[in-house]
Protein backbone atom coordinates (compact mmCIF):
# COMPACT_ATOMS: atom_id res chain seq x y z
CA UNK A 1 31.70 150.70 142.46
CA UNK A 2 31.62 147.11 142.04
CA UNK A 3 34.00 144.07 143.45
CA UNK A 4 35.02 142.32 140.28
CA UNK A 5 39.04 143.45 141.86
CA UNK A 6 38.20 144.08 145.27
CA UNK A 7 41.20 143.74 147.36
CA UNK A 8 43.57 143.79 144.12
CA UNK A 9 46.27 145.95 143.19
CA UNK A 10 47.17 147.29 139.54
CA UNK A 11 49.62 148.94 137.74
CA UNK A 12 48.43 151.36 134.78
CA UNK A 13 51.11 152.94 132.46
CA UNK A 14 50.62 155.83 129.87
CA UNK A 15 47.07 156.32 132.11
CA UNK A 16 46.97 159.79 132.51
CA UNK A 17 45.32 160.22 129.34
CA UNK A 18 43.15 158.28 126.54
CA UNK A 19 43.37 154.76 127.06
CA UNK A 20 45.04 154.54 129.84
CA UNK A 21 42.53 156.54 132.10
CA UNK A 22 39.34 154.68 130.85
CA UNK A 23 41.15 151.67 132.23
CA UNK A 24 42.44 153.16 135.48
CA UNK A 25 39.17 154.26 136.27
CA UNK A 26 37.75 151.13 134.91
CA UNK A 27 39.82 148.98 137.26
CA UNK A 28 39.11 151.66 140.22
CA UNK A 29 35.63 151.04 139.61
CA UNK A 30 35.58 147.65 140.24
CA UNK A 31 37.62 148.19 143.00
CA UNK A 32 41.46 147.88 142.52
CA UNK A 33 43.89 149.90 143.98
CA UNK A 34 45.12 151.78 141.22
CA UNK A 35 49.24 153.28 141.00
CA UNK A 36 48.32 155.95 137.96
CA UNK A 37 51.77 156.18 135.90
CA UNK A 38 52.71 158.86 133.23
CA UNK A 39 55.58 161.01 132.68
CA UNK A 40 53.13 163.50 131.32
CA UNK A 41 54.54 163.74 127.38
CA UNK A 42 53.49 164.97 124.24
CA UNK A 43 52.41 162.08 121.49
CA UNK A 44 56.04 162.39 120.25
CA UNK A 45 57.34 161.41 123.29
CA UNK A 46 58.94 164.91 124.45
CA UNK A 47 58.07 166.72 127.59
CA UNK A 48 57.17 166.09 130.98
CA UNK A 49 54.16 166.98 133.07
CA UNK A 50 52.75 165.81 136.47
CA UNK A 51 49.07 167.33 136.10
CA UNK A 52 47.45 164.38 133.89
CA UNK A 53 48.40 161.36 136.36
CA UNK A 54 47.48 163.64 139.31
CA UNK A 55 44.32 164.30 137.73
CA UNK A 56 43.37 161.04 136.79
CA UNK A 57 43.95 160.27 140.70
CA UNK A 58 41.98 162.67 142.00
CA UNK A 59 38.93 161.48 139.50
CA UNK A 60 39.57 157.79 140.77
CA UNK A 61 39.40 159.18 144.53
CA UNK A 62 36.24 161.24 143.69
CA UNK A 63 34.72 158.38 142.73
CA UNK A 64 35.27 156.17 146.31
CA UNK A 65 38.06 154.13 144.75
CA UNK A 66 42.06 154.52 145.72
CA UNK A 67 45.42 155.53 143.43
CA UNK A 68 48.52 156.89 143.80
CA UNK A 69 50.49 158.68 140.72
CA UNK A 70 53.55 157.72 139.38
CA UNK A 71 55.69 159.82 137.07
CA UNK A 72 58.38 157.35 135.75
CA UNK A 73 59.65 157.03 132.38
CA UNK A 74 58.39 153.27 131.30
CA UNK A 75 61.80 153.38 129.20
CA UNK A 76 63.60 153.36 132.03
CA UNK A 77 64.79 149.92 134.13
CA UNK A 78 65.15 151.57 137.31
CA UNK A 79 61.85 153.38 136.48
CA UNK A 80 60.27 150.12 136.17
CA UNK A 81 61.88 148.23 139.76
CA UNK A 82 60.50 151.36 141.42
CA UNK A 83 57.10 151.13 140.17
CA UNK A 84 56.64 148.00 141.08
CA UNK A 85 58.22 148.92 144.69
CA UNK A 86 55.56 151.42 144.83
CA UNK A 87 52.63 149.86 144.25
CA UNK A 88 54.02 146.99 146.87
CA UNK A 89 55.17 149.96 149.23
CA UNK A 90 51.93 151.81 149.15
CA UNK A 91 49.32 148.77 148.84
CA UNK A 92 51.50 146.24 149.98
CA UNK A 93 50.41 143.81 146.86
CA UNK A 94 50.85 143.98 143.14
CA UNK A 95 48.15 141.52 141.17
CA UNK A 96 47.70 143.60 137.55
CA UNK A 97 49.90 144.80 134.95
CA UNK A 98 48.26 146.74 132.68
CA UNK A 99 51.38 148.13 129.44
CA UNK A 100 50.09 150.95 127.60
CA UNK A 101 52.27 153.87 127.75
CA UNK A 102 53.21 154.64 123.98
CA UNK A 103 54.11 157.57 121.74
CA UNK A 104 54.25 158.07 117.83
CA UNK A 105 56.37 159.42 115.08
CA UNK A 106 55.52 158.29 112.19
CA UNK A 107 57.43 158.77 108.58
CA UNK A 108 58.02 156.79 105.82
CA UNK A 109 60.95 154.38 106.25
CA UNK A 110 63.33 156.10 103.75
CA UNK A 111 62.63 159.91 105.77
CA UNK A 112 62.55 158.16 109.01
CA UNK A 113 65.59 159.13 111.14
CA UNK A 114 67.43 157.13 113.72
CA UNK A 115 66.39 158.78 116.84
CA UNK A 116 62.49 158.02 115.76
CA UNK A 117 63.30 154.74 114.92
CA UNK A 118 64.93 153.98 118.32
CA UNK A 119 62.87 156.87 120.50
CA UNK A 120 59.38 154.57 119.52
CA UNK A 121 60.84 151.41 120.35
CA UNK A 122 61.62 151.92 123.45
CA UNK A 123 58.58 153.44 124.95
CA UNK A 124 56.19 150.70 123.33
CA UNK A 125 58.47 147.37 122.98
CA UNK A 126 61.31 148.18 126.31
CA UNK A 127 58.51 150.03 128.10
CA UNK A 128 56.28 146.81 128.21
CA UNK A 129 59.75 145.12 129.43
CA UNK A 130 61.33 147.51 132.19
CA UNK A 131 57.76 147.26 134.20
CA UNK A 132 56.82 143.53 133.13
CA UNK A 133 60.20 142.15 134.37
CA UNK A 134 59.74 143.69 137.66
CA UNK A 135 55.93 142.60 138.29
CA UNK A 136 56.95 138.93 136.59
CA UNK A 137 59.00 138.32 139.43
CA UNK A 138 56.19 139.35 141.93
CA UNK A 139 53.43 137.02 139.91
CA UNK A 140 55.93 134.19 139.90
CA UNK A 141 56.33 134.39 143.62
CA UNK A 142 52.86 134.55 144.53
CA UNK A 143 51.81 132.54 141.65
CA UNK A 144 48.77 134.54 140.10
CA UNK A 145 48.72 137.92 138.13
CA UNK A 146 47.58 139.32 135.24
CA UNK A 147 49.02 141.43 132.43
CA UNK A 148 47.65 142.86 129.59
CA UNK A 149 49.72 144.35 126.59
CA UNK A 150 48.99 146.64 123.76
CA UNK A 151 49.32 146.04 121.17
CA UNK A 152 48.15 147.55 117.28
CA UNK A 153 46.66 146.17 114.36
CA UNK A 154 49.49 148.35 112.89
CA UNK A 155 51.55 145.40 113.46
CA UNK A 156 49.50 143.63 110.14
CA UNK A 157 50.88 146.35 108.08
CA UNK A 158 50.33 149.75 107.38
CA UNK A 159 52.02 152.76 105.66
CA UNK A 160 54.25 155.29 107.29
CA UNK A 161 54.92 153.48 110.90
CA UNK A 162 57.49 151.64 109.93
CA UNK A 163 58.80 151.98 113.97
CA UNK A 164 55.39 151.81 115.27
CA UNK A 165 54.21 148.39 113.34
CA UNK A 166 57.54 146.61 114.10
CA UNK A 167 56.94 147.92 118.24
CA UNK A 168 53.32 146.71 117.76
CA UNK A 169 54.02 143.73 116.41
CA UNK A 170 57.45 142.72 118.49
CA UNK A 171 54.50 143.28 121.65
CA UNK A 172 52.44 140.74 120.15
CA UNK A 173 55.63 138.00 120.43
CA UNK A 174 56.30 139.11 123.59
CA UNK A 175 52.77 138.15 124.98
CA UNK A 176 52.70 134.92 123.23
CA UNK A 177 56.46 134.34 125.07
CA UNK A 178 55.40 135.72 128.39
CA UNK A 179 52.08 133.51 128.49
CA UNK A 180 54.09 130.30 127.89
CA UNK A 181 57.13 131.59 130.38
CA UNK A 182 54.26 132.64 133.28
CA UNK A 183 51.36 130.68 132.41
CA UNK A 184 52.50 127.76 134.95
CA UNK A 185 52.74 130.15 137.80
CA UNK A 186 48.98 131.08 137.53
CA UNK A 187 49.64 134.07 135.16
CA UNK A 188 48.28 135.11 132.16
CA UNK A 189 49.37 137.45 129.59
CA UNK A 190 47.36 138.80 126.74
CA UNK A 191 47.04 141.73 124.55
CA UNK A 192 44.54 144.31 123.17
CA UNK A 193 44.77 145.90 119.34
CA UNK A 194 43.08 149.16 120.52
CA UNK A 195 40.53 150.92 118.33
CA UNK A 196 40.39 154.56 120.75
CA UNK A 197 39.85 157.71 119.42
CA UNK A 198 43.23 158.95 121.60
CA UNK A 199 45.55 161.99 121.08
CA UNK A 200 47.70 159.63 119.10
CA UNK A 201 45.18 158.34 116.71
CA UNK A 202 43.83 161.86 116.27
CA UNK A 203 47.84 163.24 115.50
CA UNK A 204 48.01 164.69 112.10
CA UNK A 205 50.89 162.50 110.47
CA UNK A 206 48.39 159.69 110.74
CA UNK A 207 45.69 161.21 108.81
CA UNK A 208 48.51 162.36 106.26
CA UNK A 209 49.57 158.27 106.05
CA UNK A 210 45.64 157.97 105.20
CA UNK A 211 45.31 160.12 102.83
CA UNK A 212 48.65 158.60 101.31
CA UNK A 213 47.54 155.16 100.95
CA UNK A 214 44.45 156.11 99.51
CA UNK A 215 46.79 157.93 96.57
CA UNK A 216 48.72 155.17 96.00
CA UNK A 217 47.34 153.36 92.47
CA UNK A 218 46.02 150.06 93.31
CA UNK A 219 46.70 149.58 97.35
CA UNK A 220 44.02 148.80 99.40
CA UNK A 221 43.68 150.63 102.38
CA UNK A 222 44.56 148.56 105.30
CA UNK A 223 41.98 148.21 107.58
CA UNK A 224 43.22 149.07 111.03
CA UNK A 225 43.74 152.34 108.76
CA UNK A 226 39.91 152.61 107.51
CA UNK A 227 39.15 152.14 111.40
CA UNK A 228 41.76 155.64 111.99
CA UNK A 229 39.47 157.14 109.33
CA UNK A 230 36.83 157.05 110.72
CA UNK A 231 37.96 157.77 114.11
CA UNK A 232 38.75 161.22 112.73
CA UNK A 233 34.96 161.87 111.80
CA UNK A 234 33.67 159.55 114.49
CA UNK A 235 35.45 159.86 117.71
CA UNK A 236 32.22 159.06 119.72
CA UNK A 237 31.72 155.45 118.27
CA UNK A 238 35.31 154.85 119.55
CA UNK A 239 35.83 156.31 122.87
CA UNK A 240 38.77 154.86 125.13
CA UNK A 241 35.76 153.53 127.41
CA UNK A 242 34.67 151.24 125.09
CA UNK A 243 38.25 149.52 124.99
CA UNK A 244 38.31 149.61 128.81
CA UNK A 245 35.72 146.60 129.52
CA UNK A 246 37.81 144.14 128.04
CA UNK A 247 40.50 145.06 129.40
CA UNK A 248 39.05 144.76 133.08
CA UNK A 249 37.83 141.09 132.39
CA UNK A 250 40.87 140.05 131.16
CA UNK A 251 42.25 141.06 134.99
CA UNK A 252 39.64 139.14 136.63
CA UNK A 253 39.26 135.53 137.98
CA UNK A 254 36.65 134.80 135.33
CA UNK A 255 39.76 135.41 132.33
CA UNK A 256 41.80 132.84 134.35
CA UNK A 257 42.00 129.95 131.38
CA UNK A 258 42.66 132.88 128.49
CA UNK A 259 46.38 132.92 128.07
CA UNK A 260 48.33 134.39 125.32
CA UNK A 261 45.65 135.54 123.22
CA UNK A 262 45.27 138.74 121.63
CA UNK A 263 42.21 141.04 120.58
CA UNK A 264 41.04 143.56 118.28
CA UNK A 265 38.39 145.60 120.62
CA UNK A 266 36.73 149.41 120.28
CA UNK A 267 33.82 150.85 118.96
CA UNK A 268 31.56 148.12 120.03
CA UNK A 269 33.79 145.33 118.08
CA UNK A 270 35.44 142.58 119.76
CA UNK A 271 37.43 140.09 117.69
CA UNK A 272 39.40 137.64 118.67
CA UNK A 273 42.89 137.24 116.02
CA UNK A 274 43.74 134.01 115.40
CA UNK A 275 46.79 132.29 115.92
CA UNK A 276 49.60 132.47 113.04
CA UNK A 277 49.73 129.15 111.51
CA UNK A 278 51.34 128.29 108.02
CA UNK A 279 49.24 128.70 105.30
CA UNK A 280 50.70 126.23 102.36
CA UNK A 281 53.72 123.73 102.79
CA UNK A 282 56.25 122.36 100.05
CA UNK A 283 58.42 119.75 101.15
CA UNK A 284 61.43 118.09 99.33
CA UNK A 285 63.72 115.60 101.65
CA UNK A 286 66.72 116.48 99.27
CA UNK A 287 66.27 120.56 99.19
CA UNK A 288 64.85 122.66 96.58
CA UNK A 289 66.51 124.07 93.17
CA UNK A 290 65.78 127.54 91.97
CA UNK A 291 64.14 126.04 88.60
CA UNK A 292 61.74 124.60 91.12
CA UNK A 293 61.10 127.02 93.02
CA UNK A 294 60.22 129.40 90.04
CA UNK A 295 57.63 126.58 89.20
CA UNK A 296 56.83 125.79 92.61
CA UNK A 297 56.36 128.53 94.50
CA UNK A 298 54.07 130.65 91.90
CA UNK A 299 51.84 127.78 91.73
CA UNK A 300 51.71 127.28 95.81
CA UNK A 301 51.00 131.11 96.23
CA UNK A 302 48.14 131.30 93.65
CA UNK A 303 46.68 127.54 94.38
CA UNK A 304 43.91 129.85 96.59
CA UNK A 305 43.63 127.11 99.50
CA UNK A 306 42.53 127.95 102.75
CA UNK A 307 44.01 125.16 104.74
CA UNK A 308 47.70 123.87 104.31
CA UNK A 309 48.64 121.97 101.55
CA UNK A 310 51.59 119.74 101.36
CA UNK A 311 53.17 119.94 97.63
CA UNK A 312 55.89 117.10 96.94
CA UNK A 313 57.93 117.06 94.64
């Protein structure tokens, strides 16, 4: 046990399983108080089981550290208060948000139904809100906390998570938001692009979307995609533990000045992504014409600069 988060208190969704148990036990181990929440589903989001939070519990107690389970539904606002109210209830402090609960059904945008679109949206992008608005207002009062997203580099584009990317990706704004909005109460917010070797990256639909892009004539296979290749046929170079570290630091009072920042971290890799900033500029005071614009913009897009250029016309 160590005492990086002695005397803290976190909150772990999704952590029965995967990801979320390497950093529940992580955090245990250096000696937060743990509130273990899953509802216990399938990677498509359907079903309900108390075993894998209990479990994950019991390991965290075995190992001289201290949790309680929680079976809520992250989609759920009133889920989300009570978690909270738990952790306060039961350790009489909240200091750590960790979002990870998430579920997958992936399909290709024009076989992709409704209820998939909508079902995977709310777990990932409302189940990082229904908790995180509930802990915010904790942080803000007592004016320190840490959350940490996750995120996907799914979000940079992909093939046949149409629902999943836009989630991914909609997490990534959210952080950005929620470290400006926090970040003068003593708060930080960043996120994690997890490479894990999970039940969801291990689902078969994904390997299908592999094996799909590498059909298609002249694509490139993205490569948060390669990285889910190889997880197939290497699931020991990316085990959930090796995500976990970073995660833990970014709780701790060393992270306190990173804010709103988001990584790319498993199988021994950790990148920093950079900032969106724009690329190439044209500016005209009076507007732009199409006949222009078919000149301009071809030129602009192919001119091969890495810094921004300013084109006037």
């Amino acid at each position: 046990m160590g005492d990086r988060l002695k005397g803290k208190v976190a909150i772990v969704t999704g952590a029965g399983r995967g990801l979320g148990r390497a950093e529940a036990r992580a955090l245990a181990a250096e000696g937060a108080k743990v509130v273990v929440n899953d509802l216990g589903g399938n990677v498509d989001g359907t079903g309900q089981d108390k075993s894998p939070a209990d479990q994950v519990v019991a390991e965290i107690k075995a190992a001289g550290g201290d949790a309680v389970a929680n079976y809520g539904n992250v989609t759920s606002f009133a889920d989300g208060e009570r978690m909270v109210q738990q952790a306060l209830d039961t350790f009489g402090r909240l200091d750590i948000l960790v979002n990870n609960a998430g579920i997958i059904r992936n399909r290709m945008i024009f076989n992709m139904s409704e209820e998939e679109w909508d079902t995977v949206i709310a777990v990932h992008l409302k189940g990082h809100f229904t908790v995180t608005r509930f802990a915010a207002q904790v942080f803000r009062q007592q004016r320190s906390g840490r959350i940490v997203n996750t995120s996907s580099e799914a979000g940079l584009g992909g093939l046949g998570a149409a629902n999943y990317a836009a989630a991914k990706e909609g997490i990534t704004g959210l952080t950005r938001t929620l470290a400006l909005e926090l970040g003068r109460y003593g708060v930080t917010v960043n996120a994690i692009r997890p490479r894990a070797a999970t039940r969801m990256a291990g689902v078969v639909d994904i390997r299908d979307a592999v094996t799909r892009s590498q059909s298609v004539k002249g694509m490139a296979l993205p490569d948060f995609m390669q990285e889910v290749a190889r997880m197939a046929t290497e699931p020991d170079a990316f085990k959930p533990e090796l995500v976990a570290p970073l995660v833990v630091y970014l709780c701790t009072d060393a992270a306190a000045n990173i804010n709103g920042r988001d990584f790319i971290v498993g199988g021994g890799e950790i990148s920093l992504v950079s900032l969106p900033e724009k690329e190439r500029t044209i500016y005209s005071e009076s507007g732009w014409t199409l006949d222009q614009l078919d000149t301009l913009i071809p030129r602009t897009l192919s001119a091969g600069l890495k810094n921004p250029a300013l084109i006037e016309n």
